[in-house]
N, C-alpha and C. Protein backbone atom coordinates (compact mmCIF):
# COMPACT_ATOMS: atom_id res chain seq x y z
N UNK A 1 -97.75 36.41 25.46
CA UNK A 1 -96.84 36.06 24.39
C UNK A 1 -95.59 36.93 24.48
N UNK A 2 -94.45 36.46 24.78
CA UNK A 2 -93.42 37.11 24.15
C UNK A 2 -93.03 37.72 23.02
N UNK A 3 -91.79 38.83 23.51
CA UNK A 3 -91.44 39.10 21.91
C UNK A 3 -90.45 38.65 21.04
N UNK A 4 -90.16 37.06 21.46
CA UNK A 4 -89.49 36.54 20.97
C UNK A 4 -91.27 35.80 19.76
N UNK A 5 -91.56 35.37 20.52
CA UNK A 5 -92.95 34.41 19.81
C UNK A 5 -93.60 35.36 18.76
N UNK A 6 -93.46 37.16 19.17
CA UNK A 6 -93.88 37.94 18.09
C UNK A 6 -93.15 38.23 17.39
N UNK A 7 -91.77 37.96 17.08
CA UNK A 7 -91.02 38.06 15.95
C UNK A 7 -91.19 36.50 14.85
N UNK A 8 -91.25 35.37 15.84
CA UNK A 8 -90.84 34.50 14.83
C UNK A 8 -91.93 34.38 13.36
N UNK A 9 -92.88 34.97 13.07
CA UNK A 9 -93.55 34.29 12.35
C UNK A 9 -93.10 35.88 11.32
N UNK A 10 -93.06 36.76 11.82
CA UNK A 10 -92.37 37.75 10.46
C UNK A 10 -90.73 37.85 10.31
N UNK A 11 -89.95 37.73 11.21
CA UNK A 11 -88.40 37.61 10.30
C UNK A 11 -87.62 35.94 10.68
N UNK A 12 -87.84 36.25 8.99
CA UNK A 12 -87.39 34.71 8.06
C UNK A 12 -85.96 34.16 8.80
N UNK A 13 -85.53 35.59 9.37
CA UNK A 13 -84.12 35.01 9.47
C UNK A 13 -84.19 34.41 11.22
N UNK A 14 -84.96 34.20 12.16
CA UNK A 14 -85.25 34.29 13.25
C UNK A 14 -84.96 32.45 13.88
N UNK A 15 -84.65 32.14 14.69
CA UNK A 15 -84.09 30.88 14.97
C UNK A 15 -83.85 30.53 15.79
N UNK A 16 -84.31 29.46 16.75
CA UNK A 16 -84.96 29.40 17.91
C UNK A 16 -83.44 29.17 19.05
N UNK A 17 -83.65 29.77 19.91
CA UNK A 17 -82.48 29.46 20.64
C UNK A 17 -82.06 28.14 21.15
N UNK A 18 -81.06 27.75 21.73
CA UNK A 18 -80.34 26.70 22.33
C UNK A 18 -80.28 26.43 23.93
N UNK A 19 -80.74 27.70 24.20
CA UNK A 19 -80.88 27.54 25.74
C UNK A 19 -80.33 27.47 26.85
N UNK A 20 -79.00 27.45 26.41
CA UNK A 20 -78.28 27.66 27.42
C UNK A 20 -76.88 28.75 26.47
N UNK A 21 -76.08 29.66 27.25
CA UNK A 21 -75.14 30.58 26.53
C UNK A 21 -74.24 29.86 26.17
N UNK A 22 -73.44 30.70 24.82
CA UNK A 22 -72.29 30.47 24.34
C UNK A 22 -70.89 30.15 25.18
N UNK A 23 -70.24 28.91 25.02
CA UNK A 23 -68.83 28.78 26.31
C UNK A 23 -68.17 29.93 25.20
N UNK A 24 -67.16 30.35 26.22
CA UNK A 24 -65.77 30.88 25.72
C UNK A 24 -65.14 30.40 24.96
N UNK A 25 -64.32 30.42 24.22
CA UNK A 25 -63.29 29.81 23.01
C UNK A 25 -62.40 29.10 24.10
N UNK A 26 -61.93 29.56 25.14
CA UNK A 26 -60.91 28.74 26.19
C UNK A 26 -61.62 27.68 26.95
N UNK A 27 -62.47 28.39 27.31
CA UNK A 27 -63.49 27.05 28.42
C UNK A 27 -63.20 25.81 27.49
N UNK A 28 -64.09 26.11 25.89
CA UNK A 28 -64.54 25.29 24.95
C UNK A 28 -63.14 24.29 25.01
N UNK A 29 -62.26 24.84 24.70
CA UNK A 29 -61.07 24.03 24.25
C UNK A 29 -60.44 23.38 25.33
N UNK A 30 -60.38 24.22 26.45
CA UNK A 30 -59.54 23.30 27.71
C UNK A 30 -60.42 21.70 28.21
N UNK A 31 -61.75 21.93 27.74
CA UNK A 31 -62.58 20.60 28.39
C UNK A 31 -62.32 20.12 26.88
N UNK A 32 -61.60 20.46 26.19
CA UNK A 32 -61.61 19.41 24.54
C UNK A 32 -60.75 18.88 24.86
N UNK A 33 -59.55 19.69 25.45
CA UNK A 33 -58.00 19.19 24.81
C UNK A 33 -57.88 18.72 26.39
N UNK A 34 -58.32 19.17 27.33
CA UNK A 34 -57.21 18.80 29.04
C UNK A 34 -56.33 19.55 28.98
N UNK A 35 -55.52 19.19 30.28
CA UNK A 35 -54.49 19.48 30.59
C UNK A 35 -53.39 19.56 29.38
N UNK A 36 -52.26 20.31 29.93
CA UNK A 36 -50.86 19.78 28.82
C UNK A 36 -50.29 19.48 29.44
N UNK A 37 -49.65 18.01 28.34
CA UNK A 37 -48.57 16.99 29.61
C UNK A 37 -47.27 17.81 30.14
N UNK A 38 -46.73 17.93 31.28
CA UNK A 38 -45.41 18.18 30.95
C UNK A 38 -44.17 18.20 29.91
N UNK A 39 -43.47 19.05 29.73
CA UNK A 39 -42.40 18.79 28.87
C UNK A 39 -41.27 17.68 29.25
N UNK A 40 -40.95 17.02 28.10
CA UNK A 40 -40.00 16.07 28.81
C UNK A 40 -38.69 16.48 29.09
N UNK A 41 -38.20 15.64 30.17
CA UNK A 41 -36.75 16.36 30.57
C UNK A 41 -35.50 16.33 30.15
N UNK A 42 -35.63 14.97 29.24
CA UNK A 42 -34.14 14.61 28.47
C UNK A 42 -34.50 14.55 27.16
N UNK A 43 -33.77 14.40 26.38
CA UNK A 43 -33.06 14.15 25.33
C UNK A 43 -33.81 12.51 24.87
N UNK A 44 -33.77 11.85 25.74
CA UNK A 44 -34.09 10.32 25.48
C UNK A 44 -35.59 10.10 25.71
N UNK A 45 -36.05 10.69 26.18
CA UNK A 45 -37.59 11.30 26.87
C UNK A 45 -38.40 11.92 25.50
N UNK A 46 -37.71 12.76 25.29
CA UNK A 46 -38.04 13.32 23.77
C UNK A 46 -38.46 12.36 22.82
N UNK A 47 -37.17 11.94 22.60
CA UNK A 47 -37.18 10.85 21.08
C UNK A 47 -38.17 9.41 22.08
N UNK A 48 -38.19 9.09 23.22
CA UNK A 48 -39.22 8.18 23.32
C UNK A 48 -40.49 8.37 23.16
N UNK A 49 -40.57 9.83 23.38
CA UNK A 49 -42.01 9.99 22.92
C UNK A 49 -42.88 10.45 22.03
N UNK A 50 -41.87 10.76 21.15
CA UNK A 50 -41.69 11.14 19.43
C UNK A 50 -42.22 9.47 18.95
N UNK A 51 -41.25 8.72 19.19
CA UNK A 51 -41.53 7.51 18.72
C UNK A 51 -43.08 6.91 19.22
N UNK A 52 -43.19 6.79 20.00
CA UNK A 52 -44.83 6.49 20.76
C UNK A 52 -45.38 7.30 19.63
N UNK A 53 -45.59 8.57 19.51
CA UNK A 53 -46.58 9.25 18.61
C UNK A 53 -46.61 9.26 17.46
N UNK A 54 -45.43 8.40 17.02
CA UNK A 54 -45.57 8.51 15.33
C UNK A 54 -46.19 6.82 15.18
N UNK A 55 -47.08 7.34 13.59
CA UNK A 55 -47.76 5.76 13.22
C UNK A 55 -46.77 4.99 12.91
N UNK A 56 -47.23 3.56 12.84
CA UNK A 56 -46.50 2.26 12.44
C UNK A 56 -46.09 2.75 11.16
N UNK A 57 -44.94 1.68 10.73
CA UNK A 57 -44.24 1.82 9.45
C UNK A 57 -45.49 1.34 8.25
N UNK A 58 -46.12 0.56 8.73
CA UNK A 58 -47.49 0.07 7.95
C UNK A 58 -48.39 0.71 7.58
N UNK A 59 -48.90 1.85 8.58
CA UNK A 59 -49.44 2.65 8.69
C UNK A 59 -49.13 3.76 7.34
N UNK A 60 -47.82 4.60 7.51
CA UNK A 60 -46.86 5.34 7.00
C UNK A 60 -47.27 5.41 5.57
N UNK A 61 -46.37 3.52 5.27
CA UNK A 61 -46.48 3.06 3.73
C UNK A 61 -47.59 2.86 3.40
N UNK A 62 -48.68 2.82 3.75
CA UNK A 62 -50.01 2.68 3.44
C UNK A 62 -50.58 4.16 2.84
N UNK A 63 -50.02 4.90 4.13
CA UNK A 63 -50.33 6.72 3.62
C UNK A 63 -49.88 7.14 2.15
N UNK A 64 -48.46 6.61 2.14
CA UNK A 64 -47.91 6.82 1.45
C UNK A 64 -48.11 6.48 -0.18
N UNK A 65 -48.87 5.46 0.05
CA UNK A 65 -48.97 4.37 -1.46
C UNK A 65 -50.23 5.11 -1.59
N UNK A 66 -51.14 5.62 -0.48
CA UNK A 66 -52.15 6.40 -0.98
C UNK A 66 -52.01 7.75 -1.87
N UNK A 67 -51.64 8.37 -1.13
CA UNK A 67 -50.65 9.82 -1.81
C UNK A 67 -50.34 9.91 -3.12
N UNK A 68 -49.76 8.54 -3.23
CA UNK A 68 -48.90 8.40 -4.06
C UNK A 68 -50.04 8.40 -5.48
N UNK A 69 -50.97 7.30 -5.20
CA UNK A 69 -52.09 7.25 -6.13
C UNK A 69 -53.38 8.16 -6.58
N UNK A 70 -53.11 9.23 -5.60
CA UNK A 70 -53.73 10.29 -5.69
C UNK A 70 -52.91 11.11 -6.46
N UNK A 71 -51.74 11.36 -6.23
CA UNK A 71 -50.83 12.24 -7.32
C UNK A 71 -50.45 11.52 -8.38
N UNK A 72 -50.79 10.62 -8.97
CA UNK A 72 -50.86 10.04 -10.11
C UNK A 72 -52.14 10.55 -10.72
N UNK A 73 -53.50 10.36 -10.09
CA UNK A 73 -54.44 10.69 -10.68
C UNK A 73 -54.65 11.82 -10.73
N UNK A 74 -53.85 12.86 -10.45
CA UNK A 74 -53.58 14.43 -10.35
C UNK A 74 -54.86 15.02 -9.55
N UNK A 75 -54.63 14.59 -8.33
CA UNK A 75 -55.53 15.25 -7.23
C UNK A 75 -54.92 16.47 -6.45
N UNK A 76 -55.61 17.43 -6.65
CA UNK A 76 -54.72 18.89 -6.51
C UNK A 76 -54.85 18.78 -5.20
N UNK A 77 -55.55 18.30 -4.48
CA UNK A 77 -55.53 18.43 -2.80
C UNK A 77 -53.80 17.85 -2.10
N UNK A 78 -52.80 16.84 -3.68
CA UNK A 78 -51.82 16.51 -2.84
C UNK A 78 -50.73 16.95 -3.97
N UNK A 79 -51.01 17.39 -4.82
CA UNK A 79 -50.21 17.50 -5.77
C UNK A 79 -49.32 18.61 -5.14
N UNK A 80 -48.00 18.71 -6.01
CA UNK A 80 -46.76 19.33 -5.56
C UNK A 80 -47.16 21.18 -5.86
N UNK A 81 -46.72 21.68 -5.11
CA UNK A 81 -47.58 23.37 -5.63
C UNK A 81 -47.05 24.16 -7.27
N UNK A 82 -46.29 23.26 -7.71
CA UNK A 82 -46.15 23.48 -8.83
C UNK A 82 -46.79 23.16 -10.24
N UNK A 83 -47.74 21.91 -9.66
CA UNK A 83 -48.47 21.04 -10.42
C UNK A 83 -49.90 21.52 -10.12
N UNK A 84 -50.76 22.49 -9.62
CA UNK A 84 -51.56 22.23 -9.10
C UNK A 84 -52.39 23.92 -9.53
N UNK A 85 -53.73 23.32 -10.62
CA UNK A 85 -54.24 24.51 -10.77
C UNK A 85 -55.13 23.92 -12.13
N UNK A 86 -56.09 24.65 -12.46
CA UNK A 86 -56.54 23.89 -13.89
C UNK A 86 -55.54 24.73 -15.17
N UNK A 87 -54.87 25.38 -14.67
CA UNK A 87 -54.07 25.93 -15.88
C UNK A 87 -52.77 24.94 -15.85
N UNK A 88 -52.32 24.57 -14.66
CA UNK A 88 -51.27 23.50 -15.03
C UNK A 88 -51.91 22.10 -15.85
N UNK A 89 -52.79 21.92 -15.22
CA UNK A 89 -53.18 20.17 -15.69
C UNK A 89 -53.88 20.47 -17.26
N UNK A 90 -54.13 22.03 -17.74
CA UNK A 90 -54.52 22.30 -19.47
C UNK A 90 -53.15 21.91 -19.94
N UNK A 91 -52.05 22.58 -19.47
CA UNK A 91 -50.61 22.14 -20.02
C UNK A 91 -50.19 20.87 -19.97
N UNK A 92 -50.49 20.11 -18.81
CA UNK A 92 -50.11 18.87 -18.60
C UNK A 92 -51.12 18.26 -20.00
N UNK A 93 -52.12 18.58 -20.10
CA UNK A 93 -52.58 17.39 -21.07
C UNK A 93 -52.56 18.18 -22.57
N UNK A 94 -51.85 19.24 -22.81
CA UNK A 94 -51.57 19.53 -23.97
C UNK A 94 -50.34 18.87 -24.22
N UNK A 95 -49.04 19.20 -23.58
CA UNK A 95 -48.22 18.23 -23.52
C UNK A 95 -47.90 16.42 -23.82
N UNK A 96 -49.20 16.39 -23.37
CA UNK A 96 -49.23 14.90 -23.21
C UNK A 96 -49.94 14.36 -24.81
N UNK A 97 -50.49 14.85 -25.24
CA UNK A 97 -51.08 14.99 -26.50
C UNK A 97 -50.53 14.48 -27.40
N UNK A 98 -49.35 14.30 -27.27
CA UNK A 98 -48.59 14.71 -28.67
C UNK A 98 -46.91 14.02 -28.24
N UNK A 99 -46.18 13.47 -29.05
CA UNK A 99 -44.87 13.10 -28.87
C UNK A 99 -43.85 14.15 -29.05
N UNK A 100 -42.97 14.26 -28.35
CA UNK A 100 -41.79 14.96 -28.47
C UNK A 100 -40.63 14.78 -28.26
N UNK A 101 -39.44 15.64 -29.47
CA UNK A 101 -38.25 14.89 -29.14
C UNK A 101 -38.04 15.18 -28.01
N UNK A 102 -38.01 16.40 -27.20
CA UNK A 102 -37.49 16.26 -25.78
C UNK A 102 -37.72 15.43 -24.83
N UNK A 103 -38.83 14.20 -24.75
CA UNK A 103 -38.79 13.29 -24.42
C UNK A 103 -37.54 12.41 -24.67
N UNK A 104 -36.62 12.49 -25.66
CA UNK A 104 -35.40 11.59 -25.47
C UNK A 104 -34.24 12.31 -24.98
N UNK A 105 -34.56 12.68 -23.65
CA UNK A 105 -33.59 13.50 -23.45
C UNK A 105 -32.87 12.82 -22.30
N UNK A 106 -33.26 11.74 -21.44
CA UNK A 106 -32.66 11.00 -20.94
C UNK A 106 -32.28 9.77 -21.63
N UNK A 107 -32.55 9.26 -22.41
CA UNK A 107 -31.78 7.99 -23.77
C UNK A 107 -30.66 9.40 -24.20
N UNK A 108 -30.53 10.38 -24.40
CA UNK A 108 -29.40 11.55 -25.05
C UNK A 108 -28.22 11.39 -23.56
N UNK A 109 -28.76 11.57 -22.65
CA UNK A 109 -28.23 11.56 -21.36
C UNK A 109 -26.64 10.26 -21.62
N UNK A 110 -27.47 9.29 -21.58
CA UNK A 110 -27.06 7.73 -21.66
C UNK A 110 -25.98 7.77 -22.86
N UNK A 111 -26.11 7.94 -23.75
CA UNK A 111 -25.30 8.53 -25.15
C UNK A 111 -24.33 9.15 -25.06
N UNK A 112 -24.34 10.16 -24.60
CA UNK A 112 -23.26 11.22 -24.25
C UNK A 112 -22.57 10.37 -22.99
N UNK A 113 -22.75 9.78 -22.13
CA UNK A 113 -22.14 8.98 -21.54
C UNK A 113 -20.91 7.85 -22.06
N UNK A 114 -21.78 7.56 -23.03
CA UNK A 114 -21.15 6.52 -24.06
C UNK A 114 -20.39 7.07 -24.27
N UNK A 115 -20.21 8.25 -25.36
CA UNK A 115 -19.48 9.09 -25.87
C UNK A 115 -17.91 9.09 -25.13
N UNK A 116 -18.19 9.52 -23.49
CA UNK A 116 -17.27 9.48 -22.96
C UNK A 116 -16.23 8.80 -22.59
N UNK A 117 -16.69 7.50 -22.41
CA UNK A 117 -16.47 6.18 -21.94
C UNK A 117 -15.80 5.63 -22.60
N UNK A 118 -15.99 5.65 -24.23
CA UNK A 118 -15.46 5.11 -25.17
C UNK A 118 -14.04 5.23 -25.81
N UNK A 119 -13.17 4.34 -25.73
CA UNK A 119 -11.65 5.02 -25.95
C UNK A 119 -11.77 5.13 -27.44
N UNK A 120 -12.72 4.69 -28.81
CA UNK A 120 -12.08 4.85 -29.98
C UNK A 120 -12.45 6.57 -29.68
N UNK A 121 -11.27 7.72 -30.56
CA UNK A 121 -11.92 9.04 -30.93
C UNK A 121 -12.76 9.47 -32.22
N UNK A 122 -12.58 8.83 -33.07
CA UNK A 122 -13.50 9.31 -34.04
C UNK A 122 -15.23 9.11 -33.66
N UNK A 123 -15.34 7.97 -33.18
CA UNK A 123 -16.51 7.35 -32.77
C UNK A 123 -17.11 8.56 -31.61
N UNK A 124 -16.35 8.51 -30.62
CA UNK A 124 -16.44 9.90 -29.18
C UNK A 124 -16.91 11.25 -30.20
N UNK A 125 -16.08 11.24 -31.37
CA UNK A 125 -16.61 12.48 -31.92
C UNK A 125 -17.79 12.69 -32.71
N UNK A 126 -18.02 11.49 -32.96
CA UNK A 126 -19.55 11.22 -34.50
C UNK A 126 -20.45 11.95 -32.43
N UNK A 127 -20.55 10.85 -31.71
CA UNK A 127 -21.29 10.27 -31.05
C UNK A 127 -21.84 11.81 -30.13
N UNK A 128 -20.35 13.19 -29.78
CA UNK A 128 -20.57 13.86 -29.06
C UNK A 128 -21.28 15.17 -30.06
N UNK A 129 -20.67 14.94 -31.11
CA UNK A 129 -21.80 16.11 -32.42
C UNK A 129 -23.04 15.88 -32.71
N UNK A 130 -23.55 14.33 -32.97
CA UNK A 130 -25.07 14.07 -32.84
C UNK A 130 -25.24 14.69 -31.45
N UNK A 131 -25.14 14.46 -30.33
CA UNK A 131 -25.44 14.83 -29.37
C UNK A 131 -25.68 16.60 -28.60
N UNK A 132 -24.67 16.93 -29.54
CA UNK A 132 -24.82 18.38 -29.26
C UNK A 132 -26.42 19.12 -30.94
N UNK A 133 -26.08 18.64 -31.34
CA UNK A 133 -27.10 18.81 -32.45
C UNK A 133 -28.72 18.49 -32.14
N UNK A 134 -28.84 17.19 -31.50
CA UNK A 134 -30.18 16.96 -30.92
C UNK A 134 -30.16 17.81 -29.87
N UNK A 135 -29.12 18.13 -29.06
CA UNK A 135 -29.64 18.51 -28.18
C UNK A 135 -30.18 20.32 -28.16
N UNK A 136 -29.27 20.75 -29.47
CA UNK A 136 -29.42 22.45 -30.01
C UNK A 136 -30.99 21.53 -30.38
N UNK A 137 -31.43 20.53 -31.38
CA UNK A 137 -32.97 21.09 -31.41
C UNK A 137 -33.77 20.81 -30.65
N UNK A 138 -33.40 20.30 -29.54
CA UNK A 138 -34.55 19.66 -28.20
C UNK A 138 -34.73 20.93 -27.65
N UNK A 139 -33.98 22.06 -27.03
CA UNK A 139 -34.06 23.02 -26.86
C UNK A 139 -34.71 24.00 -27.45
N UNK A 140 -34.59 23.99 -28.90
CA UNK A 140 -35.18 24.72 -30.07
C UNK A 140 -36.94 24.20 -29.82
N UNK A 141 -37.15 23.05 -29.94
CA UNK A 141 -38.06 22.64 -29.56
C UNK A 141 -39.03 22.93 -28.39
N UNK A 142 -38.10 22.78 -27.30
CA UNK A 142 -39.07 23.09 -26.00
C UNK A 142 -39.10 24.60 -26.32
N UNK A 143 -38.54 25.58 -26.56
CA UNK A 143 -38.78 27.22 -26.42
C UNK A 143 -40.19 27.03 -27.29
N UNK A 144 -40.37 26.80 -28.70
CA UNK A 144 -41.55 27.22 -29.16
C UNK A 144 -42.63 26.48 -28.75
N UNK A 145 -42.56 25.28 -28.27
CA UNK A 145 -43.67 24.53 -27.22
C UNK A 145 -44.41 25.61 -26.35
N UNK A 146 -43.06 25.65 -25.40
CA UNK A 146 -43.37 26.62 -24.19
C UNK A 146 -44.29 28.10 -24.91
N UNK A 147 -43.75 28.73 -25.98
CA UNK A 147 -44.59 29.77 -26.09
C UNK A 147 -45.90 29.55 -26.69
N UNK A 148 -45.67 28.33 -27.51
CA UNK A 148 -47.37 27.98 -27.79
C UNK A 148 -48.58 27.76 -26.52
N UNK A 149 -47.71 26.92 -25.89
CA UNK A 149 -48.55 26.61 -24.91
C UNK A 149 -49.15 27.58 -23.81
N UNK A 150 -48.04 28.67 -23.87
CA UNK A 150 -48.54 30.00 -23.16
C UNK A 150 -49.53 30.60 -23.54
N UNK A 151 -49.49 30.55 -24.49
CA UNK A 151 -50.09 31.56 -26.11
C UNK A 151 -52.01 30.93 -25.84
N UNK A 152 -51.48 29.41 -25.59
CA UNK A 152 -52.76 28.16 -25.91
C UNK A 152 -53.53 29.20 -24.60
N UNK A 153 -52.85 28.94 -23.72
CA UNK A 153 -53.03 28.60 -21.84
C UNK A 153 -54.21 30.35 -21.61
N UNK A 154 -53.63 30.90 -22.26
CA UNK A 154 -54.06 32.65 -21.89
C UNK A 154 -55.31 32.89 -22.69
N UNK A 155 -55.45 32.15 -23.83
CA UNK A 155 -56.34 32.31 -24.42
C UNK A 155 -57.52 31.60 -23.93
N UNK A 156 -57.15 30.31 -23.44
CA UNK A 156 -58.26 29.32 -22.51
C UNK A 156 -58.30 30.21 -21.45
N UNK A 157 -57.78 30.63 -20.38
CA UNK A 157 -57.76 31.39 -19.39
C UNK A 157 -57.39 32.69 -18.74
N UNK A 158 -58.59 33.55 -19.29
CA UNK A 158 -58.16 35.03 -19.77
C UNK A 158 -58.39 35.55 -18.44
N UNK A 159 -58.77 34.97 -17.35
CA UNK A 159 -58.96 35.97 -16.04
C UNK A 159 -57.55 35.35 -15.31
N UNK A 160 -57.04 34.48 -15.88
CA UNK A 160 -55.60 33.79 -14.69
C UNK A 160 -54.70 34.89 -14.95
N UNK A 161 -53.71 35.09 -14.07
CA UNK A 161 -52.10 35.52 -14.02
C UNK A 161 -51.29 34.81 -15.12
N UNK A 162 -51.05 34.66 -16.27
CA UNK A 162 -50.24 33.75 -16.71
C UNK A 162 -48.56 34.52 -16.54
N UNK A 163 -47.92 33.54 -16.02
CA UNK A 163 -46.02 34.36 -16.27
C UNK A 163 -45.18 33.38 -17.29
N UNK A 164 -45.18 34.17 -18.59
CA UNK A 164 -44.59 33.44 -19.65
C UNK A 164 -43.45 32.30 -19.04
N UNK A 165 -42.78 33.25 -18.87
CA UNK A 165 -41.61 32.26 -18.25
C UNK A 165 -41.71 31.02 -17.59
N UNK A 166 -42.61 30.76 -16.45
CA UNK A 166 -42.74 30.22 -15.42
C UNK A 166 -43.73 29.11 -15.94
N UNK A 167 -44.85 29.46 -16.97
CA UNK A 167 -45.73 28.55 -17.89
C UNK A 167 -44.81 27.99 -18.86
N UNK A 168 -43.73 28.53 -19.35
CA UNK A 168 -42.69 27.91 -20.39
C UNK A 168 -41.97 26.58 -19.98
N UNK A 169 -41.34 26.81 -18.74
CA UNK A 169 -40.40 26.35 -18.15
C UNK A 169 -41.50 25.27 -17.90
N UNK A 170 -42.51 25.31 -16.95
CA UNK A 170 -43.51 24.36 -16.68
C UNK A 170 -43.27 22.90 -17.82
N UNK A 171 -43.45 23.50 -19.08
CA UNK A 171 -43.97 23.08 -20.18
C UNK A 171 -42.86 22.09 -20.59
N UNK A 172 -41.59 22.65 -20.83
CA UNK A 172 -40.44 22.51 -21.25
C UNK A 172 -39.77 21.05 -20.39
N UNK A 173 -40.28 21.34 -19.00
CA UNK A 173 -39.56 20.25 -18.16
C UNK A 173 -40.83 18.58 -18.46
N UNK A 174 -42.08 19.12 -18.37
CA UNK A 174 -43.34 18.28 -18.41
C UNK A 174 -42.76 16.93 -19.93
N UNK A 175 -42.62 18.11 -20.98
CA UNK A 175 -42.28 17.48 -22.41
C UNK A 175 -41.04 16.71 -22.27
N UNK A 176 -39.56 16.85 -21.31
CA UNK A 176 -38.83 16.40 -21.33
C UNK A 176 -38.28 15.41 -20.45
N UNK A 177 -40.01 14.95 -19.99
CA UNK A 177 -39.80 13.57 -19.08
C UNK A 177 -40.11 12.38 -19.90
N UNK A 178 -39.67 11.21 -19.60
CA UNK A 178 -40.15 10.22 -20.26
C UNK A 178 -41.81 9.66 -19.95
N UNK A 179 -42.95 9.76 -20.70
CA UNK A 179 -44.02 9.70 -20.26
C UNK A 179 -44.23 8.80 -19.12
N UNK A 180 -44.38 7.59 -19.47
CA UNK A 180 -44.19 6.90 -18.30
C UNK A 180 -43.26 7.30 -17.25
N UNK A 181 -42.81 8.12 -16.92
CA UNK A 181 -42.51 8.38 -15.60
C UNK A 181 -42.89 9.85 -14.96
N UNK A 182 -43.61 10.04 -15.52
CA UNK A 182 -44.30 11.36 -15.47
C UNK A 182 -45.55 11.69 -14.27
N UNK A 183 -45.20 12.49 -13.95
CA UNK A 183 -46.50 12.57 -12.29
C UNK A 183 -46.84 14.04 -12.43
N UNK A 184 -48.12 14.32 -12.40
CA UNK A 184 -49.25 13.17 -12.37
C UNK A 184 -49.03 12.53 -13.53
N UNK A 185 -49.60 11.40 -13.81
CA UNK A 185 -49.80 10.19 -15.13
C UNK A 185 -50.47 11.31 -16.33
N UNK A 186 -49.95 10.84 -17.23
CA UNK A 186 -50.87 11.36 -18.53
C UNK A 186 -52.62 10.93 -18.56
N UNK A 187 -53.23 11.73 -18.30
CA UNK A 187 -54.61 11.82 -18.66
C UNK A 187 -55.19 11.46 -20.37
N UNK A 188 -54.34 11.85 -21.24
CA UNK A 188 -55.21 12.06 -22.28
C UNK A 188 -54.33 11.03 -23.12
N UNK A 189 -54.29 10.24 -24.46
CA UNK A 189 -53.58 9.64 -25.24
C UNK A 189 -52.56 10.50 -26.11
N UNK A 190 -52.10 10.05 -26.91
CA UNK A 190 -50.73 10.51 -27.98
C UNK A 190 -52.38 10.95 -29.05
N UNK A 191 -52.15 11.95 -29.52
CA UNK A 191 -53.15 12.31 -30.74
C UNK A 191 -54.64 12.69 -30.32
N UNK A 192 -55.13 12.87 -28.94
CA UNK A 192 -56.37 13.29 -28.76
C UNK A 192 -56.70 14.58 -28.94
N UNK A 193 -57.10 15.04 -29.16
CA UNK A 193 -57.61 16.50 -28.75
C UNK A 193 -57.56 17.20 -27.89
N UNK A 194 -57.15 18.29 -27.42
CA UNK A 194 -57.08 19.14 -26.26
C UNK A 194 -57.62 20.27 -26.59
């Protein structure tokens, strides 16, 4: 009997060999990969064979529409690195919770446009003071959002890094999209619970 046969039955951790030795990391890879082709010599050589290696346009838009539906459903494996963490997607669906004026901040956009455009002046002036007024409380608005939500975020997640600022701002831009166009998609309804 060997002393391989007298180890196996007392250490648990013991595991029968393979039988033939470990390849090298280079051996391993050169019989994976082959040869390497030459470099090409022109300019036109290049981009022909750039083109050969890239997928069909079908292909592409297919990737793409996938992606796309994955970062809707807020899949952190594709989401943007700003979006991506369970402390962002707590904000994202606190946010989403609830209506806010900073959501009309592109219809305010459109307005103030008007404003401009418009040759009567009294009208330019009603039109550019509402506008500066919503827009002093949309601002007013997103700051105490942002610190609630910090405030919310640290208390749910007392071992994370939170950076006021950077959770504010998060918050501030999230609230001042129009929902529907918002990525990832809103998870939760207007009035649920978070």
């Amino acid at each position: 009997m060997s002393e391989q046969d007298e180890r196996k039955p007392l250490d648990p951790r013991w595991t029968q060999g393979k039988g033939k030795p470990t390849p090298k990391r280079r051996d391993a890879q050169t019989v994976r990969r082959g040869p390497a082709p030459p470099p090409p010599k022109t300019q036109r050589e290049a981009s022909r064979l750039a083109k050969e290696n890239r997928p069909s346009k079908d292909v592409r838009r297919a990737q793409a529409a996938d992606r796309r539906a994955r970062m809707d459903a807020g899949d952190d494996r594709v989401l943007l690195p700003r979006d991506r963490g369970p402390v962002k997607a707590y904000v994202r669906d606190v946010v989403d919770s609830k209506r806010h004026l900073m959501g009309l901040f592109m219809p305010l956009a459109v307005i103030v446009l008007i404003s401009v455009l418009l040759p009567i002046p009294s009208i330019q002036q009603y039109l550019s003071l509402f506008s500066l007024v919503v827009l002093a409380v949309m601002v007013g608005e997103g700051v105490l959002l942002g610190m609630r939500t910090t405030r919310a975020a640290r208390a749910k997640f007392p071992e994370e890094r939170i950076s006021g600022l950077g959770l504010g701002w998060y918050t501030f831009t999230r609230a001042s999209q129009i929902r529907k166009l918002r990525v990832p998609k809103p998870k939760v309804q207007i009035g649920a619970p978070v």
